[in-house]
PDB file of N, CA and C in Angstrom:
ATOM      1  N   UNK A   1     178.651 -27.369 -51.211  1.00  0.00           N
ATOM      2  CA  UNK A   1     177.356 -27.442 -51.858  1.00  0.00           C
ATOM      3  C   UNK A   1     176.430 -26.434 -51.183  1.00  0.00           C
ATOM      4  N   UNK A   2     175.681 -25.694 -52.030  1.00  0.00           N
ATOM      5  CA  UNK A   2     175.134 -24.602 -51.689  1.00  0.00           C
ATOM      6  C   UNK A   2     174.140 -24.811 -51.059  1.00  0.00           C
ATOM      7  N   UNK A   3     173.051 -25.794 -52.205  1.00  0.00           N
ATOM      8  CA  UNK A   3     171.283 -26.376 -51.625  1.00  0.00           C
ATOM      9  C   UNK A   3     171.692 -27.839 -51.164  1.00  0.00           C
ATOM     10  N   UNK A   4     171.777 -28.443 -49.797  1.00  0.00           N
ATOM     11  CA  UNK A   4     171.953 -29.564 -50.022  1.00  0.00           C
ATOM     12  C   UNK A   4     170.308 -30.649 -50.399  1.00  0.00           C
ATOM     13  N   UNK A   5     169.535 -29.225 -50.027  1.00  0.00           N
ATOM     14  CA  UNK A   5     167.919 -29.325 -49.782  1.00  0.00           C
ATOM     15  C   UNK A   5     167.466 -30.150 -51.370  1.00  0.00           C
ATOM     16  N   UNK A   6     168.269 -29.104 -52.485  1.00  0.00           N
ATOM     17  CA  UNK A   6     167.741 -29.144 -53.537  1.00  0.00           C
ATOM     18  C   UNK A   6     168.027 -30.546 -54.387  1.00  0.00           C
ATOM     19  N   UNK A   7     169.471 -31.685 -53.731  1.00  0.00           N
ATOM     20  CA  UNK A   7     169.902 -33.150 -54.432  1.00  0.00           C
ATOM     21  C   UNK A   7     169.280 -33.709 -53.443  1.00  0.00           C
ATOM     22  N   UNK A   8     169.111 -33.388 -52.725  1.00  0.00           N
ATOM     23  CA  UNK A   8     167.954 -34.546 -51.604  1.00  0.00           C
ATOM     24  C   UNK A   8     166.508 -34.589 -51.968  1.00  0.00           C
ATOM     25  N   UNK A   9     165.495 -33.516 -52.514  1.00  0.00           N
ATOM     26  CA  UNK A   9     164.468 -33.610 -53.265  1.00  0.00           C
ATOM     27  C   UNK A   9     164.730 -34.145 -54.903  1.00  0.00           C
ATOM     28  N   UNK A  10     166.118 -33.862 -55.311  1.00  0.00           N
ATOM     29  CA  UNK A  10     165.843 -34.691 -56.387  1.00  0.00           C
ATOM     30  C   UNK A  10     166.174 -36.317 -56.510  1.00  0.00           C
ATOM     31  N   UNK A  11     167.186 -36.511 -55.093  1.00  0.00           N
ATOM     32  CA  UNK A  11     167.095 -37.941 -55.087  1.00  0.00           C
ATOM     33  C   UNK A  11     165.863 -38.695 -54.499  1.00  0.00           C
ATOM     34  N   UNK A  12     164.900 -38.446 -53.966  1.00  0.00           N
ATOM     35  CA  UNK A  12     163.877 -38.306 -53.242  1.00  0.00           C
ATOM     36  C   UNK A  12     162.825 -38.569 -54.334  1.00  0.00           C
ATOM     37  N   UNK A  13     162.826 -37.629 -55.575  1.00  0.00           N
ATOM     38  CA  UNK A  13     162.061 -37.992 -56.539  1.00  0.00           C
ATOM     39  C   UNK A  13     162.214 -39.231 -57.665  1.00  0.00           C
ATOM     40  N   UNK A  14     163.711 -39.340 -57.888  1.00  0.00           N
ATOM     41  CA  UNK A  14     163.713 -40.175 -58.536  1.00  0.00           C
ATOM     42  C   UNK A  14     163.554 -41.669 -58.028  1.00  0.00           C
ATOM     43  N   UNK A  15     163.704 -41.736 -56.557  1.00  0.00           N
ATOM     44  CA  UNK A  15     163.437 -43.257 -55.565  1.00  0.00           C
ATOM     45  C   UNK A  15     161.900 -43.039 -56.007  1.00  0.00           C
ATOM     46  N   UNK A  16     161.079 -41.759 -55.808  1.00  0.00           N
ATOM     47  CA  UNK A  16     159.676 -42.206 -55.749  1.00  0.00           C
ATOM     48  C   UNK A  16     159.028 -42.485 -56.934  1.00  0.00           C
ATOM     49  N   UNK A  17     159.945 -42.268 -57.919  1.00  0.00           N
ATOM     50  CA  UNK A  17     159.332 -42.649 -59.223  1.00  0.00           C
ATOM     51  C   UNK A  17     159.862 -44.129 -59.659  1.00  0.00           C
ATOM     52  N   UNK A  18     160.756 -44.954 -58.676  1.00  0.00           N
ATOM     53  CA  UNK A  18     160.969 -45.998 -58.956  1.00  0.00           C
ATOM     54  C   UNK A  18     160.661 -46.960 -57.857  1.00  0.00           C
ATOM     55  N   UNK A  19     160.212 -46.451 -56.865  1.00  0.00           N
ATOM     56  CA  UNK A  19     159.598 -47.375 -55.833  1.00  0.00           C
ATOM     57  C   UNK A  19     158.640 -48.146 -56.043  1.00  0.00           C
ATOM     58  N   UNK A  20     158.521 -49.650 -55.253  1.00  0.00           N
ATOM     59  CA  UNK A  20     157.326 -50.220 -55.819  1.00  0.00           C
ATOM     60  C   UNK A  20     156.266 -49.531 -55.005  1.00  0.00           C
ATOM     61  N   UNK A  21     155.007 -49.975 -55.396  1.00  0.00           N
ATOM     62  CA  UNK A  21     153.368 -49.186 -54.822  1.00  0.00           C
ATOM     63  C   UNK A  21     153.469 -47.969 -55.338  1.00  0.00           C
ATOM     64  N   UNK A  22     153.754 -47.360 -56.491  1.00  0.00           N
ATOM     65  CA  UNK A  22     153.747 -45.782 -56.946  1.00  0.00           C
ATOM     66  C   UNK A  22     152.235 -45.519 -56.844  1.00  0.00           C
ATOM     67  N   UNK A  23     151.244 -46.661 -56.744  1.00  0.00           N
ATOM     68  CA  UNK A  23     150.117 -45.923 -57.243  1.00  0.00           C
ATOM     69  C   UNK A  23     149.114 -45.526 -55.471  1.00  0.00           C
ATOM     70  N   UNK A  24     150.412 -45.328 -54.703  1.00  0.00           N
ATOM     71  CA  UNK A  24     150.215 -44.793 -53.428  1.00  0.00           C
ATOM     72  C   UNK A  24     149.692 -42.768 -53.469  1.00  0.00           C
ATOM     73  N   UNK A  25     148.916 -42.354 -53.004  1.00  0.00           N
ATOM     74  CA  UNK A  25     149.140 -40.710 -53.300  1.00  0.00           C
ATOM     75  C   UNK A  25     150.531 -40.304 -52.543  1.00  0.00           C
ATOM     76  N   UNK A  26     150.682 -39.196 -52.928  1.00  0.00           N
ATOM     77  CA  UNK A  26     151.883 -38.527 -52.472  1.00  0.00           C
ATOM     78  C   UNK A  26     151.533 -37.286 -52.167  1.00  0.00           C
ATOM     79  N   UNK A  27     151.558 -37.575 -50.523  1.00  0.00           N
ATOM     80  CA  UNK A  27     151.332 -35.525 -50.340  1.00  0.00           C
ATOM     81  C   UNK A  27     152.930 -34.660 -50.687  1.00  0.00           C
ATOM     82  N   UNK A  28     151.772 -33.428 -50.837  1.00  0.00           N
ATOM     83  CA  UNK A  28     153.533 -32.276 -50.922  1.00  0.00           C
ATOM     84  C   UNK A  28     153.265 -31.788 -52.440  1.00  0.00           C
ATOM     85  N   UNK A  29     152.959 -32.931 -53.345  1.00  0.00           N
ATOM     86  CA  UNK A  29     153.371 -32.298 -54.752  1.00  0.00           C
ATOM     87  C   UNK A  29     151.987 -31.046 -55.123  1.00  0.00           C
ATOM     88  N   UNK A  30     151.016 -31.211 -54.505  1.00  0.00           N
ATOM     89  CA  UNK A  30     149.914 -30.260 -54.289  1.00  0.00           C
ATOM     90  C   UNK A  30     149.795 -30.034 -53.221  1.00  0.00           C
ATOM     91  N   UNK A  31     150.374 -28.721 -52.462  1.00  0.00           N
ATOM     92  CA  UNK A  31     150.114 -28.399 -51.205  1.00  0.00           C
ATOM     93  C   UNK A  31     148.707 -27.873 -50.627  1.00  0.00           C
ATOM     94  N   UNK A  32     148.127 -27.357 -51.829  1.00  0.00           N
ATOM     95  CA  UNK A  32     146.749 -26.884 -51.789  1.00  0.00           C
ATOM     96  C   UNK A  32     145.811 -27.992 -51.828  1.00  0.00           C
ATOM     97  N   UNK A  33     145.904 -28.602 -52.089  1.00  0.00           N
ATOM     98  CA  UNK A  33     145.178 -29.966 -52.678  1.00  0.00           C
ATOM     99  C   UNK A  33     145.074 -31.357 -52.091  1.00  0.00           C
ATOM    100  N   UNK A  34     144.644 -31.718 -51.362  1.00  0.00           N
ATOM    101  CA  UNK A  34     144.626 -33.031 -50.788  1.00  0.00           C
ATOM    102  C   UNK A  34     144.422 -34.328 -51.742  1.00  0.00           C
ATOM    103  N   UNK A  35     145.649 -34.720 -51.927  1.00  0.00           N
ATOM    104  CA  UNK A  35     145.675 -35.579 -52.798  1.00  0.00           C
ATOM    105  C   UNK A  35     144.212 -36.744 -53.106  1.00  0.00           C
ATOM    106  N   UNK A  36     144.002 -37.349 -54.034  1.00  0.00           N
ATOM    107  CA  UNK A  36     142.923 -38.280 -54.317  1.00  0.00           C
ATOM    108  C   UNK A  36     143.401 -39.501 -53.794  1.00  0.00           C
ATOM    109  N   UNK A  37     142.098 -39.874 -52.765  1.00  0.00           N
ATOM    110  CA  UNK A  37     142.802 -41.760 -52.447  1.00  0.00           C
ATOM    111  C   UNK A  37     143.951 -41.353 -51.479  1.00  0.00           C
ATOM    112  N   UNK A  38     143.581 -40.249 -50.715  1.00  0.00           N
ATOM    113  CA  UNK A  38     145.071 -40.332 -49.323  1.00  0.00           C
ATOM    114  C   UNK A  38     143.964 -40.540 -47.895  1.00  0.00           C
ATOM    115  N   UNK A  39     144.335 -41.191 -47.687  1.00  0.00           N
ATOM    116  CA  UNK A  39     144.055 -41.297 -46.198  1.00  0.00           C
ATOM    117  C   UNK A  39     143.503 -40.117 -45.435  1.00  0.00           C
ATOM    118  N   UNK A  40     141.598 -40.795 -44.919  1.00  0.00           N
ATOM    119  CA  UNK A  40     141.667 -39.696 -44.261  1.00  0.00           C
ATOM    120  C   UNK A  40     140.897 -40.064 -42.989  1.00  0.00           C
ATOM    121  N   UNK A  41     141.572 -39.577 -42.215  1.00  0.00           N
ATOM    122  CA  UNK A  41     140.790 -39.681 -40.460  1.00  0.00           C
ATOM    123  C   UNK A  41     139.707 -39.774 -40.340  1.00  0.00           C
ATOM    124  N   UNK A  42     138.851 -40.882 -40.018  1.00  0.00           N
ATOM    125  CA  UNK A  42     137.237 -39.813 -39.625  1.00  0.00           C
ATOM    126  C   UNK A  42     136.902 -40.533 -38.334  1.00  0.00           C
ATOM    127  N   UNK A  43     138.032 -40.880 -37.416  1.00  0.00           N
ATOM    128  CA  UNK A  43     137.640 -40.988 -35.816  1.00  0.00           C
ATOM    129  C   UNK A  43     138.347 -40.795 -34.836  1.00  0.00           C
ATOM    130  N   UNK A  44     138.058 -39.891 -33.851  1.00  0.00           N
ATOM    131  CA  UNK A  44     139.730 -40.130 -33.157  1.00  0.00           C
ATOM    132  C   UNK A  44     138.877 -40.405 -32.050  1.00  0.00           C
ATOM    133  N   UNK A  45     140.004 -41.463 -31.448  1.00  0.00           N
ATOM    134  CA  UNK A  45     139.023 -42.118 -29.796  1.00  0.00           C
ATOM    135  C   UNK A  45     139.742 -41.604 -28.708  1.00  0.00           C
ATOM    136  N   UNK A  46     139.384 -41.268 -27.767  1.00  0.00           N
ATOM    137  CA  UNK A  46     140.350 -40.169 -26.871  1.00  0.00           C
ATOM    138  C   UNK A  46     140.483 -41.547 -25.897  1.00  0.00           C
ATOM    139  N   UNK A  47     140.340 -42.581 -25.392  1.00  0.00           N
ATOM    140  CA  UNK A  47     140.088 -43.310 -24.047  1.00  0.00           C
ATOM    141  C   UNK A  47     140.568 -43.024 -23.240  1.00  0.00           C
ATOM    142  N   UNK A  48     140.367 -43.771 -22.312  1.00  0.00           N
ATOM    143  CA  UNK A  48     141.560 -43.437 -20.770  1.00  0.00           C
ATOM    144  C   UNK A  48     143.186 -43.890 -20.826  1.00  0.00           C
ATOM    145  N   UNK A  49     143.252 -44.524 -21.849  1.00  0.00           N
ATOM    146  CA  UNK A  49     144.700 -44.768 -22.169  1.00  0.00           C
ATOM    147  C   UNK A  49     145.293 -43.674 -22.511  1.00  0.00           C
ATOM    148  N   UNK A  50     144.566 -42.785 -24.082  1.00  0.00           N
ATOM    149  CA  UNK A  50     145.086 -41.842 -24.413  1.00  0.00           C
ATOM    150  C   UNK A  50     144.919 -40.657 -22.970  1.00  0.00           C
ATOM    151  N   UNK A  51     144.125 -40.014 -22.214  1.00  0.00           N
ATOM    152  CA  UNK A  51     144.119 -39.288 -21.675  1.00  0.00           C
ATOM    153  C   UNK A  51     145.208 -39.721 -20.419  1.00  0.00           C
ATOM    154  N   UNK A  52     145.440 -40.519 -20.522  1.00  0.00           N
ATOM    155  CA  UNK A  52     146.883 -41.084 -19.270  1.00  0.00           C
ATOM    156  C   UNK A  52     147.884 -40.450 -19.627  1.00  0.00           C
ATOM    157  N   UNK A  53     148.199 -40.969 -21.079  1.00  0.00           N
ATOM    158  CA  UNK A  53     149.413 -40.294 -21.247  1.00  0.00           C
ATOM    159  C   UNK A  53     149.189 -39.244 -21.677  1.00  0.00           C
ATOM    160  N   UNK A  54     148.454 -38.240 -22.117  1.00  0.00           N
ATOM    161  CA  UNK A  54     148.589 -37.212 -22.514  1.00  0.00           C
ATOM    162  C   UNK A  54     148.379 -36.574 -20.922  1.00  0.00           C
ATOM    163  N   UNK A  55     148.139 -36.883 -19.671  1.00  0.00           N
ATOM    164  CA  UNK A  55     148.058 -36.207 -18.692  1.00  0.00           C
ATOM    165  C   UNK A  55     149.733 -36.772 -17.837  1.00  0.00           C
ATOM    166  N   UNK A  56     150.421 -37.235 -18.364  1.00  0.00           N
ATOM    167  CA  UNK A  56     151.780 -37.811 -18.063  1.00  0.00           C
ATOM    168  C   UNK A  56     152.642 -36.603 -17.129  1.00  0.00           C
ATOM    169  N   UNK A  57     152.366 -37.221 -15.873  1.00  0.00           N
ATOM    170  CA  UNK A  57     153.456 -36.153 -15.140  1.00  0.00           C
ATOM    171  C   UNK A  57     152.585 -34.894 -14.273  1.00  0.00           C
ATOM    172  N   UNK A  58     151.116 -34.641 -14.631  1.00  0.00           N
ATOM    173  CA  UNK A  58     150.535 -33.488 -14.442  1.00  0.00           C
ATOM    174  C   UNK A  58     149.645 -34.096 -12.940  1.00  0.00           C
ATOM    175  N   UNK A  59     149.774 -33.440 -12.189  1.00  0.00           N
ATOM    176  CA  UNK A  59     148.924 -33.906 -10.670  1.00  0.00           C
ATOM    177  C   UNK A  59     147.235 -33.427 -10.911  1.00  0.00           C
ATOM    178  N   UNK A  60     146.563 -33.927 -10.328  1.00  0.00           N
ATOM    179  CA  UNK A  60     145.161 -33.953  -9.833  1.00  0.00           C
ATOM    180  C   UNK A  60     145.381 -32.671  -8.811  1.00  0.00           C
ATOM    181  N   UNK A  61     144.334 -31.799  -8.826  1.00  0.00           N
ATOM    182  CA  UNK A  61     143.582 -31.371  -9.713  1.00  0.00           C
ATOM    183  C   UNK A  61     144.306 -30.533 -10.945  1.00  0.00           C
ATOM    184  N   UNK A  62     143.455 -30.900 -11.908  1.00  0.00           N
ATOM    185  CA  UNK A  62     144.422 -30.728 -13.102  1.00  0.00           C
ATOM    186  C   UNK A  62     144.110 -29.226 -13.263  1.00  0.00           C
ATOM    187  N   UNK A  63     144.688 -28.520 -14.042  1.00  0.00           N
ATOM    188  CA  UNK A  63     144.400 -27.227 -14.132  1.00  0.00           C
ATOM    189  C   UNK A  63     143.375 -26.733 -15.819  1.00  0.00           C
ATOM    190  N   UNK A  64     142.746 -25.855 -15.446  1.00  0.00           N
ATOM    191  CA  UNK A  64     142.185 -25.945 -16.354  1.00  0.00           C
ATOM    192  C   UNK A  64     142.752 -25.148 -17.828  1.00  0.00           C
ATOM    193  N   UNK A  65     143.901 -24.671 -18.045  1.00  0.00           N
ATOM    194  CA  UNK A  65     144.763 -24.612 -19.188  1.00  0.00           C
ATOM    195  C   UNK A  65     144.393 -25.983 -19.927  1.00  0.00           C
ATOM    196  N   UNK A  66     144.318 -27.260 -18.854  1.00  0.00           N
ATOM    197  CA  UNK A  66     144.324 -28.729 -20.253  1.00  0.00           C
ATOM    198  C   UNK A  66     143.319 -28.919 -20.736  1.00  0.00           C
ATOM    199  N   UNK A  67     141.947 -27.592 -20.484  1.00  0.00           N
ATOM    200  CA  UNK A  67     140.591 -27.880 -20.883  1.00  0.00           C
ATOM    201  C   UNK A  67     140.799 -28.393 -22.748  1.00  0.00           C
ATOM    202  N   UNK A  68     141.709 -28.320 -23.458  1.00  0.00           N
ATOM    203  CA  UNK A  68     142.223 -27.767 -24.965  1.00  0.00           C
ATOM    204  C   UNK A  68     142.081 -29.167 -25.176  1.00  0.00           C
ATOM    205  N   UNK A  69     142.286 -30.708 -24.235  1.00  0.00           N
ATOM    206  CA  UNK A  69     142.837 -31.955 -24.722  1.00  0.00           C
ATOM    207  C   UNK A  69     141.384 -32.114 -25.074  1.00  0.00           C
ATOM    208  N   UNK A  70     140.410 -31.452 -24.460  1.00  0.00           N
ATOM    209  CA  UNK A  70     138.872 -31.885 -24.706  1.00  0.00           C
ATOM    210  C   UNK A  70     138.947 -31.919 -26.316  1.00  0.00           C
ATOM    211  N   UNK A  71     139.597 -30.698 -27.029  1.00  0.00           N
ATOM    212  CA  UNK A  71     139.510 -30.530 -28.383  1.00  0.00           C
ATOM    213  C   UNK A  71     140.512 -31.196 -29.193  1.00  0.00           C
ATOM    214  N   UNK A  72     141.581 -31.609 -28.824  1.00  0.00           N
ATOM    215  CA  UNK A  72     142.863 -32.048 -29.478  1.00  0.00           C
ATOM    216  C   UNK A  72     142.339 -33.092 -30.447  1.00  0.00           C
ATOM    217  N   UNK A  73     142.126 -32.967 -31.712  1.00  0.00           N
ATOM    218  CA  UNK A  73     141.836 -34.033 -33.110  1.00  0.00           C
ATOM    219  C   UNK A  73     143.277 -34.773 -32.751  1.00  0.00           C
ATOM    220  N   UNK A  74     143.082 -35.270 -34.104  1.00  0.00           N
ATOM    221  CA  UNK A  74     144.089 -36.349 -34.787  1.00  0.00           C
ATOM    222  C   UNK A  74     145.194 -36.252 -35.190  1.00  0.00           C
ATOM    223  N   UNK A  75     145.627 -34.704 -34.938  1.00  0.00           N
ATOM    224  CA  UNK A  75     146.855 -34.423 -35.596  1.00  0.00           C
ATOM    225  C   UNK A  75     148.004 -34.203 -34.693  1.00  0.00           C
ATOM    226  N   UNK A  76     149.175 -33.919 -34.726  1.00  0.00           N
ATOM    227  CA  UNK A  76     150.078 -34.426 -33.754  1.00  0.00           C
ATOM    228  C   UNK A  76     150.180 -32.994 -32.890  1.00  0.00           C
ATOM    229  N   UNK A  77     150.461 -33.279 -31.563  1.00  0.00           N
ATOM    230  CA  UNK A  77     150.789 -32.444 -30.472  1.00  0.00           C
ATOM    231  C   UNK A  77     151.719 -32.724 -29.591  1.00  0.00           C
ATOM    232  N   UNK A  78     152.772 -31.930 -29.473  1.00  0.00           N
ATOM    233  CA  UNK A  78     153.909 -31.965 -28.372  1.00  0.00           C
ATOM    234  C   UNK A  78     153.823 -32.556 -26.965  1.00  0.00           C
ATOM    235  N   UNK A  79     152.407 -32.282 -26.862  1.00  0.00           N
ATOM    236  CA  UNK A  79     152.031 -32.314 -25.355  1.00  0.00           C
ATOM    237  C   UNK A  79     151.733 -33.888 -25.011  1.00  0.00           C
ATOM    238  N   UNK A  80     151.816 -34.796 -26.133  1.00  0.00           N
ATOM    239  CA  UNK A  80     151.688 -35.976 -25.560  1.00  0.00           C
ATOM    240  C   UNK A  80     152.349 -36.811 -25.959  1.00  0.00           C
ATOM    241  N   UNK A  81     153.719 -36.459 -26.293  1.00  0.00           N
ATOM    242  CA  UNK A  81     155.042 -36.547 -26.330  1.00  0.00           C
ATOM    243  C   UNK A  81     156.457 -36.810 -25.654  1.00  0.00           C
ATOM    244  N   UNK A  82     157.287 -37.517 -25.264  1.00  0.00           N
ATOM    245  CA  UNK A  82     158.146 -36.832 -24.051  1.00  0.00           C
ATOM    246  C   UNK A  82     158.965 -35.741 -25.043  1.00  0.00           C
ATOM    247  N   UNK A  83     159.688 -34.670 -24.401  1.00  0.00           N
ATOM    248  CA  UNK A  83     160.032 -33.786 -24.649  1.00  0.00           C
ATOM    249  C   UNK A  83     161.813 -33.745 -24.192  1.00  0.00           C
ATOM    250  N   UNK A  84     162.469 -33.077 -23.578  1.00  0.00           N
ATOM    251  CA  UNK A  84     164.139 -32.957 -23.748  1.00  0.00           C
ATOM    252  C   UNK A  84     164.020 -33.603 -22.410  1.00  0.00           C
ATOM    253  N   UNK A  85     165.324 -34.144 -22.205  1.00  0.00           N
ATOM    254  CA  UNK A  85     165.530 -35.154 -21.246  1.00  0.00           C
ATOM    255  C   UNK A  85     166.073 -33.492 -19.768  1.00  0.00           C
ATOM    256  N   UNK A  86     166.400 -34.363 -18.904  1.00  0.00           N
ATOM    257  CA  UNK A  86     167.350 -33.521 -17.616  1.00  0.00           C
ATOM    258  C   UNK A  86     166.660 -32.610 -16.948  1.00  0.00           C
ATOM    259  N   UNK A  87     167.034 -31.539 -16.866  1.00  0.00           N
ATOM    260  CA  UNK A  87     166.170 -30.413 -15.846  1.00  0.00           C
ATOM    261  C   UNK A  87     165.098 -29.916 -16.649  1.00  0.00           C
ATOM    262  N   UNK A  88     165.092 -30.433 -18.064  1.00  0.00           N
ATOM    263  CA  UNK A  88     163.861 -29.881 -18.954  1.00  0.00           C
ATOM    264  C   UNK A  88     162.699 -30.753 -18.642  1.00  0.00           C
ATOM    265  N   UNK A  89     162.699 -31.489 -18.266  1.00  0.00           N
ATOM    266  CA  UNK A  89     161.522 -32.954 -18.179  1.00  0.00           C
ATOM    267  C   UNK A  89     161.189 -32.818 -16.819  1.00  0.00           C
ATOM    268  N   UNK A  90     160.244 -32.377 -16.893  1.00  0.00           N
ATOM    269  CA  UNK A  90     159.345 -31.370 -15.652  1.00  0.00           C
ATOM    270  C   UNK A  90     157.883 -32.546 -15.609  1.00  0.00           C
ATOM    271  N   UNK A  91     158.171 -32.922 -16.803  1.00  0.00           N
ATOM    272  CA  UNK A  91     156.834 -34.250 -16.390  1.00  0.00           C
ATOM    273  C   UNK A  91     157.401 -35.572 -16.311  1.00  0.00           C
ATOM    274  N   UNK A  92     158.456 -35.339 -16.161  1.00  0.00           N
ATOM    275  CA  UNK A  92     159.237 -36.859 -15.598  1.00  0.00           C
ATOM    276  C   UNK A  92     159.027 -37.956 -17.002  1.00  0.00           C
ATOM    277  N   UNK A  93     159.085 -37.462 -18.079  1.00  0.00           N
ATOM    278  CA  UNK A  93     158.672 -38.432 -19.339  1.00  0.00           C
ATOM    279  C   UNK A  93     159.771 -39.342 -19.130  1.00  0.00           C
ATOM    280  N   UNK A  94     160.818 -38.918 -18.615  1.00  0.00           N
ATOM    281  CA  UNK A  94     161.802 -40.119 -18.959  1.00  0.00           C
ATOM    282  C   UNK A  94     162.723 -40.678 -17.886  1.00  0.00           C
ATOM    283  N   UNK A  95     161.364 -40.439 -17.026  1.00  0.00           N
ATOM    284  CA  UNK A  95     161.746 -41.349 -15.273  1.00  0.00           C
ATOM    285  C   UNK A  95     162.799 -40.614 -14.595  1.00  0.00           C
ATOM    286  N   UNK A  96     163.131 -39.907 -14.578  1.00  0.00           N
ATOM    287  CA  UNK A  96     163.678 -38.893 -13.387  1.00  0.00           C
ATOM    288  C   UNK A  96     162.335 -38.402 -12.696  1.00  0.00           C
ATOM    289  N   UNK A  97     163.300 -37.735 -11.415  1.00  0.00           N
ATOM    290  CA  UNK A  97     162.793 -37.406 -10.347  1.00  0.00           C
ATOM    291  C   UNK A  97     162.723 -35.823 -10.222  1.00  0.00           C
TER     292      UNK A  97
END
């Protein structure tokens, strides 16, 4: 099979045209367009919880490269994430030493 991309969007469509809650929006089918009635952010709370883990692994004094978390919205970032396990995990996300 050549597209396997192309029976997976069409099985994809026909579940979403038979799923219950259809009258959910659906992003994607207007990429330009933010669908009507989709969900939209209007707070992001940074607390000391979130700034824990997003400072996960990084020592005091912090450097100022992380001045950026001051700005980091609502949308997703790597950096407060764990990332590949073994000699890659340099912030110890997944309890190594």
């Amino acid at each position: 099979m050549r597209h396997p991309t192309i029976l997976l969007t069409a099985c994809l469509s026909v579940w979403a045209s038979t799923a219950p809650g259809q009258d959910l929006p659906v992003a994607g089918t207007a990429p330009w367009e933010r669908p009507a009635g989709a969900p939209v952010i209007t707070e992001m709370v940074k607390d000391a919880a979130w700034y824990a883990l997003a400072l996960t692994g990084v020592d005091q004094p912090y450097p100022a490269s992380l001045r950026f978390l001051e700005d980091q919205g609502a949308w997703f970032s790597p950096f407060t994430h764990p990332g590949m396990t073994g000699p890659y995990d340099i912030r110890h996300w997944h309890g190594g030493e």
